[in-house]
Protein backbone atom coordinates (compact mmCIF):
# COMPACT_ATOMS: atom_id res chain seq x y z
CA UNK A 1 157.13 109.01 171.58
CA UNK A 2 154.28 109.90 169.51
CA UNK A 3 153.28 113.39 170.75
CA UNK A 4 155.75 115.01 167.69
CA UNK A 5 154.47 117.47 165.75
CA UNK A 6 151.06 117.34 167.95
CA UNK A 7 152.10 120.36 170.03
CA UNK A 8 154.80 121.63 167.90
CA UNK A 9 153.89 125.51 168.25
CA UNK A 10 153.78 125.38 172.03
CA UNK A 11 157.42 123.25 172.17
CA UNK A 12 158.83 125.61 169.70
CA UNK A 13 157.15 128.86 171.80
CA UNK A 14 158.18 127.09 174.96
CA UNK A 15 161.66 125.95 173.54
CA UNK A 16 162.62 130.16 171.54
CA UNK A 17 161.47 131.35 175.12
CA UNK A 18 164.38 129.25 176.84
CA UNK A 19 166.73 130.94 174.04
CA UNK A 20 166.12 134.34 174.83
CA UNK A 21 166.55 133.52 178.49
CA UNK A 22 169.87 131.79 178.37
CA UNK A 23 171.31 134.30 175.47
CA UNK A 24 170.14 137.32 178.16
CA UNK A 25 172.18 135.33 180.40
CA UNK A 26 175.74 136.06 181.49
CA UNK A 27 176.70 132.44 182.77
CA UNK A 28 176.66 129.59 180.40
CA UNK A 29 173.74 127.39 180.02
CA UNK A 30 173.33 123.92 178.17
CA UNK A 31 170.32 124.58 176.26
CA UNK A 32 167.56 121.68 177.02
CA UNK A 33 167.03 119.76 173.82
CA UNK A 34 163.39 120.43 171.95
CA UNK A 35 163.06 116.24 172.26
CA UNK A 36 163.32 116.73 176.76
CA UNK A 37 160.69 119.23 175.98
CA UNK A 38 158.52 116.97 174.45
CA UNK A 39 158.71 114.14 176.90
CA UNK A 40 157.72 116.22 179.83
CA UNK A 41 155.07 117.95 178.42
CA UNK A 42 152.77 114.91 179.21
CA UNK A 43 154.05 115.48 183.46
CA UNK A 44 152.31 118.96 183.27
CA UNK A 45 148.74 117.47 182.95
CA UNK A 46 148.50 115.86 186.23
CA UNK A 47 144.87 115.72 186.46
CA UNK A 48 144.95 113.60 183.55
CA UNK A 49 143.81 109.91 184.51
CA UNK A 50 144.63 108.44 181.37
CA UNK A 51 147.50 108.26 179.03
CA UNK A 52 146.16 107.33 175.66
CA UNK A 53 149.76 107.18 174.29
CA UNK A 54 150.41 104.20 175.94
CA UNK A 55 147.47 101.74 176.97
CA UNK A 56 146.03 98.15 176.62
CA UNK A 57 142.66 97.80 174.66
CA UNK A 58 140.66 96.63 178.48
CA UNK A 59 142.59 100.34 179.67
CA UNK A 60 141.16 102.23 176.53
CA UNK A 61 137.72 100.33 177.02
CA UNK A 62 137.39 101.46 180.88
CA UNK A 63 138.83 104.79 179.77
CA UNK A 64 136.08 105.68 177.20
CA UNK A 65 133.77 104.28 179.86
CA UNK A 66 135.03 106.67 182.58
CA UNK A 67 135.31 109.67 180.07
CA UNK A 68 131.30 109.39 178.62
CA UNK A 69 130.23 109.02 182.49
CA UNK A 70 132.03 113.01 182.84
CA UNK A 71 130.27 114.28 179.71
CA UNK A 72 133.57 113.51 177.68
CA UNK A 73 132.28 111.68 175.01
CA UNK A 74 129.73 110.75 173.63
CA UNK A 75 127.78 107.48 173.55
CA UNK A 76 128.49 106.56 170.19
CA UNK A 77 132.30 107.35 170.75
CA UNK A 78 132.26 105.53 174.07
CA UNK A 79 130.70 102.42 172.21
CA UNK A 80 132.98 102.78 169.80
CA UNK A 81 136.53 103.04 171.81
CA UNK A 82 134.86 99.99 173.87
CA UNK A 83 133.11 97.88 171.25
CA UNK A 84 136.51 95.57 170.21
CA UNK A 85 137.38 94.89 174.11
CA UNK A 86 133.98 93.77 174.66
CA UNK A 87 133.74 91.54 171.78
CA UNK A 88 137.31 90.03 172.41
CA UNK A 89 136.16 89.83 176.56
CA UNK A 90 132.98 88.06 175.48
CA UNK A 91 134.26 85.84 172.52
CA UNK A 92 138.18 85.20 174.09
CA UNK A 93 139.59 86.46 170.82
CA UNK A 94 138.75 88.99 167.89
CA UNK A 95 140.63 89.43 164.81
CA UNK A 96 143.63 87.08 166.01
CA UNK A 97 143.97 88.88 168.93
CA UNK A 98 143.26 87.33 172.37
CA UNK A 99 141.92 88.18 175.95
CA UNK A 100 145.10 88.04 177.59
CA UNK A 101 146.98 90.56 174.61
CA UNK A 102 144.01 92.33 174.89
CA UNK A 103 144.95 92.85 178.62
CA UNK A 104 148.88 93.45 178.35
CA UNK A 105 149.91 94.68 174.91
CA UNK A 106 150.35 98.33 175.12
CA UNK A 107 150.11 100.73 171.98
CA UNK A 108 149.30 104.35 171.22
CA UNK A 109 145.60 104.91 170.84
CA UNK A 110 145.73 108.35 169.04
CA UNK A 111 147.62 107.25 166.80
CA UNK A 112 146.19 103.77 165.90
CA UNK A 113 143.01 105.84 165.51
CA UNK A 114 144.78 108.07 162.59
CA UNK A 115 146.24 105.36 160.65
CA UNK A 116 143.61 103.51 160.66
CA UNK A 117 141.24 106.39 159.68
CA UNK A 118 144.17 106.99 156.99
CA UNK A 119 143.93 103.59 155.94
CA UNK A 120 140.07 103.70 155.49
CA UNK A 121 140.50 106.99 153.61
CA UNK A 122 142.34 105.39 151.54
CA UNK A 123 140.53 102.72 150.26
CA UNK A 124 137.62 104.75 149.40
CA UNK A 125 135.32 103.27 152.20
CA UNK A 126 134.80 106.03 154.44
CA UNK A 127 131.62 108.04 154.36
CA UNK A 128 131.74 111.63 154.70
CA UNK A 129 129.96 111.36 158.42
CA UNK A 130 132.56 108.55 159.03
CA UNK A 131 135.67 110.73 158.70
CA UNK A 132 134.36 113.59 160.55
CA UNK A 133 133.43 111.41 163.59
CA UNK A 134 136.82 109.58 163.50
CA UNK A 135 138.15 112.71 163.48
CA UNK A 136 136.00 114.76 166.04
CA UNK A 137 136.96 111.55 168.29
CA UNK A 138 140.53 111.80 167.86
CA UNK A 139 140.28 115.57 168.66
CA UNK A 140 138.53 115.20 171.70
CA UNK A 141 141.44 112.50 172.49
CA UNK A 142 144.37 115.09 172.03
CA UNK A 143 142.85 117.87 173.72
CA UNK A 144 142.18 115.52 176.88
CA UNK A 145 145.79 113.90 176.14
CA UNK A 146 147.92 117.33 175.58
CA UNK A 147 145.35 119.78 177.11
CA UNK A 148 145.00 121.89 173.84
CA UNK A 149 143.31 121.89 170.49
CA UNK A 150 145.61 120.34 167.92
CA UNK A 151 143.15 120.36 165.12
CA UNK A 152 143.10 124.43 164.68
C-alpha cells in the first residue's frame, strides 16, 4: 500500500504507545505489526468520500469535481486533476490510453502525482511556480487522504 512513510510519526507514536501498554501488562500480548497499523489507518477517516490511493482516472475526475464544489481545491487544480479524463471522454483515447481503461484501471493518484512531478524535476522542465503547485496539490491530497499535514 502506498501510505508508507506518509504518516510514519503518527504509526510509530501510535505503534511505541501499544508497547508501553502491553509491557505494563501482566498477560501476554501479540504485539500488532507496524504494517496492520498502516492498513487501517485509512478505516479511521470515515467521512472521507474518496480514496485517492486507489481510483480510476473518470473517479479522480468526478473527485476533483466534487472537492472544488466544497472549497477543496482550487479551479486550476480541479482543471487540472480533470483535464486528461475529459480529453480521453471527448477524444475516446489520450496518450494510448482508452475510454474504457480510463473507466476501470485503478492506480494510486498521490503517488502518480509525485513521480511524475519527480520525473519533470528531473528533466529540467519544471518552472519554479510549476513545482510548488504540483506540490501544494499533492498536499492538499494527503491531508484530505490521511487527515494530517505530511509536508511539515
Amino acid at each position: 500500500m502506498a501510505t508508507f512513510g506518509i504518516n510514519s510519526n503518527f504509526q510509530t507514536s501510535q505503534y511505541n504507545q501499544s508497547v508501553k501498554l502491553s509491557n505494563a501488562s501482566a498477560t501476554k500480548h501479540v504485539e500488532q505489526p507496524p504494517r496492520q497499523e498502516i492498513a487501517s489507518v485509512q478505516h479511521r477517516y470515515p467521512e472521507r468520500e474518496f480514496d485517492f490511493t486507489n481510483m480510476t482516472l473518470a473517479e479522480q475526475s468526478n473527485a476533483a469535481k466534487t472537492l472544488y464544489d466544497k472549497g477543496v481545491l482550487s479551479m486550476g487544480e480541479m482543471a487540472f486533476m480533470t483535464g486528461r479524463y475529459g480529453l480521453i471522454e471527448h477524444d475516446g483515447q489520450l496518450g494510448g490510453t482508452t475510454l474504457k481503461q480510463a473507466n476501470i484501471e485503478r492506480f494510486d493518484v498521490i503517488a502518480n502525482m509525485k513521480e511524475n512531478l519527480a520525473t519533470v524535476q528531473g528533466q529540467g522542465q519544471a518552472t519554479s511556480d510549476v513545482v510548488s503547485n504540483y506540490k501544494a496539490l499533492i498536499s492538499k491530497l494527503e491531508a484530505y487522504q490521511f487527515g494530517l499535514n505530511t509536508s511539515a
